[in-house]
C-alpha atoms as a PDB file:
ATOM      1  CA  UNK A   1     120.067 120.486  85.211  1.00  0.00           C
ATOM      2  CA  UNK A   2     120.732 119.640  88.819  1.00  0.00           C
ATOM      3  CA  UNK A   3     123.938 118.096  90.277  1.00  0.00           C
ATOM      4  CA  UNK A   4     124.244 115.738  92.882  1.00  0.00           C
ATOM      5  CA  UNK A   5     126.695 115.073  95.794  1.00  0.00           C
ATOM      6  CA  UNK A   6     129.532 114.817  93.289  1.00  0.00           C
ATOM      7  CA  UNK A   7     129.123 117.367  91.385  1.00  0.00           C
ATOM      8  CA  UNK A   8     127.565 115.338  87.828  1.00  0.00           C
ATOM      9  CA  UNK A   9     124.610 116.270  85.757  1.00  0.00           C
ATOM     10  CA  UNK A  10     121.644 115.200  86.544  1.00  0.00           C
ATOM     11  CA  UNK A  11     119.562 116.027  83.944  1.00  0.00           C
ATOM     12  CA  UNK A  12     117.556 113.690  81.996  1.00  0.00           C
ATOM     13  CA  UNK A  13     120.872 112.580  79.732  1.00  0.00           C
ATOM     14  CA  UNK A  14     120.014 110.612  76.828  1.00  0.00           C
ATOM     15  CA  UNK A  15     120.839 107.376  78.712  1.00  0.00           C
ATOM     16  CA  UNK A  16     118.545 107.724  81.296  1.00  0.00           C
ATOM     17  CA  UNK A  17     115.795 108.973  79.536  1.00  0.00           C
ATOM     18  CA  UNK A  18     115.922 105.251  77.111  1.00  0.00           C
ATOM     19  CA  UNK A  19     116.257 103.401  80.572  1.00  0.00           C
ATOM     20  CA  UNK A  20     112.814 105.239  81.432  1.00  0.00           C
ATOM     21  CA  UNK A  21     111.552 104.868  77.920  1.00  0.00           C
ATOM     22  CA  UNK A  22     112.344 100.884  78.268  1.00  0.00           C
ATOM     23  CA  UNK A  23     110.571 100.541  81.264  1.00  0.00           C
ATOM     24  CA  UNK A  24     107.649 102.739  80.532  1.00  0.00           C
ATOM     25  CA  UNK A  25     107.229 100.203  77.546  1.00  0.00           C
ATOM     26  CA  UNK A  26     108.239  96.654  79.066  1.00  0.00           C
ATOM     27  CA  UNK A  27     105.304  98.104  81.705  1.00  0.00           C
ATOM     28  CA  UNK A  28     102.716  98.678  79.088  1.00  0.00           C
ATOM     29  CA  UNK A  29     103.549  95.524  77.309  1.00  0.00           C
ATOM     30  CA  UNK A  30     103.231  93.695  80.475  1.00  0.00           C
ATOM     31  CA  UNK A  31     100.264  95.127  81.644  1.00  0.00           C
ATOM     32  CA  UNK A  32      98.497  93.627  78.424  1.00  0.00           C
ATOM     33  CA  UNK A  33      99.285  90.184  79.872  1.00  0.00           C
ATOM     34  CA  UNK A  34      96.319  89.690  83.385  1.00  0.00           C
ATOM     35  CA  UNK A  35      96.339  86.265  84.416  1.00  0.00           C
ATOM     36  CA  UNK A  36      93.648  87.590  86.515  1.00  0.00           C
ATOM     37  CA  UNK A  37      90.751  90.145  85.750  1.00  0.00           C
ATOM     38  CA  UNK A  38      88.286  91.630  88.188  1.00  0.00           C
ATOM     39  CA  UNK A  39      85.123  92.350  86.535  1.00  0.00           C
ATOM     40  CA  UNK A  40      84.984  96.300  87.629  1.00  0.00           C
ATOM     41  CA  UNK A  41      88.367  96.778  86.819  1.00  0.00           C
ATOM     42  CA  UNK A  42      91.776  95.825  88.070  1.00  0.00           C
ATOM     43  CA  UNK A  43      93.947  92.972  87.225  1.00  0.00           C
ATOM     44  CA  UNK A  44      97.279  91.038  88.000  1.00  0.00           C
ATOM     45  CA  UNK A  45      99.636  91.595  85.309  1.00  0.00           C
ATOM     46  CA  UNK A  46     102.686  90.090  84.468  1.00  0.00           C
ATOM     47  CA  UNK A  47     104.395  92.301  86.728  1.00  0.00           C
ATOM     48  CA  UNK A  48     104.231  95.771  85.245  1.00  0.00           C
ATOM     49  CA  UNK A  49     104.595  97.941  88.326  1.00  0.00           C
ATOM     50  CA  UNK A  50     108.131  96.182  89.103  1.00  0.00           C
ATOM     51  CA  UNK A  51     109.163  98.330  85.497  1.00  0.00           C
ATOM     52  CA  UNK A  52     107.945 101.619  87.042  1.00  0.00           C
ATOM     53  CA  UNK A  53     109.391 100.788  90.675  1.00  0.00           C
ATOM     54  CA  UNK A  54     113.022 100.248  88.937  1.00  0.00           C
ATOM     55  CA  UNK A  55     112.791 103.746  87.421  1.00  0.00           C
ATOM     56  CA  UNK A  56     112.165 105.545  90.794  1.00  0.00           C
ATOM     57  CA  UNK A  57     115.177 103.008  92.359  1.00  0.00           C
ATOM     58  CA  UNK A  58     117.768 103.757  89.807  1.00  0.00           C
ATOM     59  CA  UNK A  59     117.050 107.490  89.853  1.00  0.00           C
ATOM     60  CA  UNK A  60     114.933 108.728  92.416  1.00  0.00           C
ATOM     61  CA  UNK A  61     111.416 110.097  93.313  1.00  0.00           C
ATOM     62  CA  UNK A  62     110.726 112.604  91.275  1.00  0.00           C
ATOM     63  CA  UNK A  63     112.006 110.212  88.042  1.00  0.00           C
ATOM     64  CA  UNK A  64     110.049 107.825  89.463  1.00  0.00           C
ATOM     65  CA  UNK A  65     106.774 109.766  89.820  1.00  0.00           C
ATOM     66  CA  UNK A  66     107.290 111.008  86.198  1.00  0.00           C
ATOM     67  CA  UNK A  67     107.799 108.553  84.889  1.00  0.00           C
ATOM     68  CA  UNK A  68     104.756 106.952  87.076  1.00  0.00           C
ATOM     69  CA  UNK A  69     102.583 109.571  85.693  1.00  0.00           C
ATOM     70  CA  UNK A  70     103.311 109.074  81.965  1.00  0.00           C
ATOM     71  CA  UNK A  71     102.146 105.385  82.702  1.00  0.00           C
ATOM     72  CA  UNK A  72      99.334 105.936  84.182  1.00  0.00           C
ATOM     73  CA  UNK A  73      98.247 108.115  81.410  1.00  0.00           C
ATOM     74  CA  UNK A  74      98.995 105.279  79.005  1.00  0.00           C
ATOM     75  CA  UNK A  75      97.024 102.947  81.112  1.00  0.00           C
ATOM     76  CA  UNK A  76      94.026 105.699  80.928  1.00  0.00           C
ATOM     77  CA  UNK A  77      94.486 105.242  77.016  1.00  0.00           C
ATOM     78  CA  UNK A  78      94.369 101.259  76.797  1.00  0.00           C
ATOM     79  CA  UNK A  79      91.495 101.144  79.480  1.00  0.00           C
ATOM     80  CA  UNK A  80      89.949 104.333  79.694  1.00  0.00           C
ATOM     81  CA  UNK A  81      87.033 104.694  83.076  1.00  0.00           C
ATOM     82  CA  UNK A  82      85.999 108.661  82.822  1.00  0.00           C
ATOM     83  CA  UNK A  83      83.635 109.490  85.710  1.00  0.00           C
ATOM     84  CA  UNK A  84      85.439 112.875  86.513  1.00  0.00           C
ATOM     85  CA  UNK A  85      88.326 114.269  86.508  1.00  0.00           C
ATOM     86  CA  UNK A  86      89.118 113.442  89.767  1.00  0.00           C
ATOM     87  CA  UNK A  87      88.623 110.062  89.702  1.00  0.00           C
ATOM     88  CA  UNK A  88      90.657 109.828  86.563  1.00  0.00           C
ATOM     89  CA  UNK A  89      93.623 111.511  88.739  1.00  0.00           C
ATOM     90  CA  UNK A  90      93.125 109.116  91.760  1.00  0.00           C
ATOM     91  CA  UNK A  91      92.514 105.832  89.342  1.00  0.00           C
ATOM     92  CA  UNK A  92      95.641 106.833  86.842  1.00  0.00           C
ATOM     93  CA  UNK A  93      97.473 109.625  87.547  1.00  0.00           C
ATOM     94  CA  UNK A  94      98.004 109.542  91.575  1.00  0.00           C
ATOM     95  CA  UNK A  95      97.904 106.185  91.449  1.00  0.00           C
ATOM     96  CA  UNK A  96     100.459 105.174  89.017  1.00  0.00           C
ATOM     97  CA  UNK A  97     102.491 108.046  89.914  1.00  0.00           C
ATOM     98  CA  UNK A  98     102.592 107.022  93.479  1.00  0.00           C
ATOM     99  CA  UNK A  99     105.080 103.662  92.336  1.00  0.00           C
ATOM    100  CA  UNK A 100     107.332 106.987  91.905  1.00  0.00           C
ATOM    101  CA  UNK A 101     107.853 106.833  95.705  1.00  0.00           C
ATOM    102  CA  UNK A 102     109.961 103.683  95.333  1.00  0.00           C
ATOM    103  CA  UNK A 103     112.690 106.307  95.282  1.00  0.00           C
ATOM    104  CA  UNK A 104     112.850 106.728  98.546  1.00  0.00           C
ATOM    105  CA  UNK A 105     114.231 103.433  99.367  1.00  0.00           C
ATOM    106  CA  UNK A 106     116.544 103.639  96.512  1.00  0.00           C
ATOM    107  CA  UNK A 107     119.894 104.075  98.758  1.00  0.00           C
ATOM    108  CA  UNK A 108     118.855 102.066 101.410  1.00  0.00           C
ATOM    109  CA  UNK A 109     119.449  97.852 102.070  1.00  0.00           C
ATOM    110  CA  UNK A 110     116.963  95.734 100.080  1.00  0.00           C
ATOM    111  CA  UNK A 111     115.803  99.407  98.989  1.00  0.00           C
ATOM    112  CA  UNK A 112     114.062  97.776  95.781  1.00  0.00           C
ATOM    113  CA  UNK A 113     111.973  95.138  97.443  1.00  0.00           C
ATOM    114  CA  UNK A 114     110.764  98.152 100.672  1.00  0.00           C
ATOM    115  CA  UNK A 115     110.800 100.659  97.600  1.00  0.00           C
ATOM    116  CA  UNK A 116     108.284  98.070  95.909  1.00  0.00           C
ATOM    117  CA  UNK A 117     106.355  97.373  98.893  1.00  0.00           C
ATOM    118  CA  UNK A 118     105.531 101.620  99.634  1.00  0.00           C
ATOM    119  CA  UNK A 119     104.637 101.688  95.783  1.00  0.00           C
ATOM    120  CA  UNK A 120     101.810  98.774  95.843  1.00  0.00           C
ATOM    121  CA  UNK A 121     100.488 100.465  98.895  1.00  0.00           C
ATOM    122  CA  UNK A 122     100.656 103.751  98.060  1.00  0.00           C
ATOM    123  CA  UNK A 123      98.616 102.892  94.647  1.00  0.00           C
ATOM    124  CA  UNK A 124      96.510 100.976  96.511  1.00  0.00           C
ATOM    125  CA  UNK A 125      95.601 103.923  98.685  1.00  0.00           C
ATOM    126  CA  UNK A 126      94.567 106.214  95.549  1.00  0.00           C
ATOM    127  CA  UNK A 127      92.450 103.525  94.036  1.00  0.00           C
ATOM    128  CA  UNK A 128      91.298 102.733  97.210  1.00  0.00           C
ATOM    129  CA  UNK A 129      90.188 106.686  97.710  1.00  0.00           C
ATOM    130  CA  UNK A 130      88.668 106.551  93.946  1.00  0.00           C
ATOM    131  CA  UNK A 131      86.589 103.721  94.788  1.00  0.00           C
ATOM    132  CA  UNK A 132      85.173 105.307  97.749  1.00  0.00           C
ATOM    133  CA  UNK A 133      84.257 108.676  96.472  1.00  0.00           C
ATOM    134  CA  UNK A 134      83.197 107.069  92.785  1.00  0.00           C
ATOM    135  CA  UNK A 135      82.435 103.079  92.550  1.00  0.00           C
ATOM    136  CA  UNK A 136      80.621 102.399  95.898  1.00  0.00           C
ATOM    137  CA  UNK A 137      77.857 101.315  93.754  1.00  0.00           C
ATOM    138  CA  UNK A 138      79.479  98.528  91.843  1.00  0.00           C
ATOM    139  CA  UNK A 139      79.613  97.232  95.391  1.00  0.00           C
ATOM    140  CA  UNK A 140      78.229  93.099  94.685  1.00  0.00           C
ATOM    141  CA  UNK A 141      74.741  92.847  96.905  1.00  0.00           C
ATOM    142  CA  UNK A 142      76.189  89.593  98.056  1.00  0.00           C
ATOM    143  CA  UNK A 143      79.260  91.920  99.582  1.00  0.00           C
ATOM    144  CA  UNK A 144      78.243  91.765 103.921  1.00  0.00           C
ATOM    145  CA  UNK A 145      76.998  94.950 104.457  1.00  0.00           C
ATOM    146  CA  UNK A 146      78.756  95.082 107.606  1.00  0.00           C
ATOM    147  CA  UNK A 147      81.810  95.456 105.929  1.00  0.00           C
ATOM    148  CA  UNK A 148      80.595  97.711 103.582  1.00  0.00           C
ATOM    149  CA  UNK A 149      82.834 100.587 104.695  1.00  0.00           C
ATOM    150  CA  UNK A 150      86.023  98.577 103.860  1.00  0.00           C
ATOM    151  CA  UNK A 151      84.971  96.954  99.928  1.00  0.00           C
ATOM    152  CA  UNK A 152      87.267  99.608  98.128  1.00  0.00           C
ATOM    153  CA  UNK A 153      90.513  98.452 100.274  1.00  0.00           C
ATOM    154  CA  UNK A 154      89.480  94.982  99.764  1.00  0.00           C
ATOM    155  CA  UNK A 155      88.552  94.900  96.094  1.00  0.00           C
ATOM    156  CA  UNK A 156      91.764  96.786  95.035  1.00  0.00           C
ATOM    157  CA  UNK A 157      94.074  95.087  97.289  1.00  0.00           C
ATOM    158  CA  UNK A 158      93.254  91.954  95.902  1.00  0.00           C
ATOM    159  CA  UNK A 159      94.409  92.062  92.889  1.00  0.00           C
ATOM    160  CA  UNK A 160      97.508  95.088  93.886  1.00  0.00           C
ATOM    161  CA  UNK A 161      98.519  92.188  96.971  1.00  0.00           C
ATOM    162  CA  UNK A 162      98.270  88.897  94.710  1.00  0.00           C
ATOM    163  CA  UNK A 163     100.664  91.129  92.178  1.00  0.00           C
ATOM    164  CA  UNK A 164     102.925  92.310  94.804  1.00  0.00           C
ATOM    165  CA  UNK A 165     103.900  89.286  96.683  1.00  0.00           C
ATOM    166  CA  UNK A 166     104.352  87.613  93.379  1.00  0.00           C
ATOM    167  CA  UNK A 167     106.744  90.142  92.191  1.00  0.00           C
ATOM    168  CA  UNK A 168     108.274  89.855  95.924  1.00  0.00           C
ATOM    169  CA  UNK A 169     109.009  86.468  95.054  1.00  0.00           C
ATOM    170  CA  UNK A 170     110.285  86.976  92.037  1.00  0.00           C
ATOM    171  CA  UNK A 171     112.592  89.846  92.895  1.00  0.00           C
ATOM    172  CA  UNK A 172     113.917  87.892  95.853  1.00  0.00           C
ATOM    173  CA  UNK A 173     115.228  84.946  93.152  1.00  0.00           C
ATOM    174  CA  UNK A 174     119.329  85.497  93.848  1.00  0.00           C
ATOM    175  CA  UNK A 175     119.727  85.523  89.942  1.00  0.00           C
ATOM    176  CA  UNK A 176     117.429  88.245  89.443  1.00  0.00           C
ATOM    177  CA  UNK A 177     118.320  90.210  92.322  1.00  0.00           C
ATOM    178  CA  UNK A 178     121.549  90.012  91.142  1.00  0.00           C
ATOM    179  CA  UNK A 179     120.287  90.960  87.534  1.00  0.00           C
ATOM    180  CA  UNK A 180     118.713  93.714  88.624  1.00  0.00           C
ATOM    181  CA  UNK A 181     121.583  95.448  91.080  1.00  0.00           C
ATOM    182  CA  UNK A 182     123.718  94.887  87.816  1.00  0.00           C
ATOM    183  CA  UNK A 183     120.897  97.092  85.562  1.00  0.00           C
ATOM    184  CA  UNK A 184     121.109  99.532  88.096  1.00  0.00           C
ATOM    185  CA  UNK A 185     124.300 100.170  88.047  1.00  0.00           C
ATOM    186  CA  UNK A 186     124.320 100.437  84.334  1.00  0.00           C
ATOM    187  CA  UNK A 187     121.371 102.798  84.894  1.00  0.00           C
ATOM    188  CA  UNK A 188     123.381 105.253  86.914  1.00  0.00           C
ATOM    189  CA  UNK A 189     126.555 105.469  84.138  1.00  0.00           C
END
């Protein structure tokens, strides 16, 4: 167990261990619902990254990552790609860890929305290096070949981008703002 500033536990207490448990599983069930599907993988969901991004802003990076990495390994379960092993850590476990590093926003102003905004980038990056080194040629012949060298940023930002400023949007709402700074601080009892 580690301590913080004022002296408390901070071990995984029970509390804090059913907030990640609740928002490793409103994440799942969320990422079941895609509005949108890309047809070599990736999707809008119904905001599931927002569930992993609270986790590392209520406790933290290395919660976050954790907790990250445990969904990512549920994603590889509900939609399992196996190439390698590498490309199953960049397209699951980097990736979904990397909404971990929300935590480093978490005690700073707006941290949840610049938290959020590090996360969808920071997954984008590890998809972005798994499509590079693994799904180059699922690249659509009607793709400009002149741009060839940028088709893994562009195919996984679209759907990561369309997600993200929807999520923006909907954590900006005043009543859910204010929803969420109140979870928060019930997190941290």
């Amino acid at each position: 167990a580690l301590a913080d500033r004022s002296g408390r536990n901070q071990s995984f207490s029970a509390r804090r261990l059913a907030y990640c448990a609740m928002a490793v599983a409103l994440a799942y069930v969320t990422s079941f619902i895609k509005p949108i599907e890309l047809p070599y993988g990736g999707s809008v969901t119904l905001l599931s990254m927002l569930f992993i991004v609270l986790v590392g802003n209520w406790y933290g990076i290395k919660t976050g990552v954790l907790v990250g990495l445990a969904f990512g390994i549920l994603q590889f379960l509900q939609e399992p790609y196996f190439l390698t092993l590498f490309q199953v850590c960049c397209d699951y476990v980097f990736a979904f860890g990397a909404l971990g590093i929300s935590g480093l926003f978490r005690n700073r102003k707006n941290g949840l929305l610049w938290g959020y905004i590090a996360a969808v980038f920071a997954r984008g990056f590890f998809h972005s290096l798994g499509g590079y080194l693994y799904w180059m040629d699922y690249m659509p012949e009607n793709f400009p070949q002149s741009l060839k060298a940028v088709y893994p940023i562009v195919y996984n930002y679209s759907y990561l981008l369309v997600e993200g400023i929807l999520t923006v949007i909907v954590i900006r709402v005043p009543a859910v703002a204010s929803a969420l700074e109140r979870v928060k601080k019930q997190a941290a009892q």
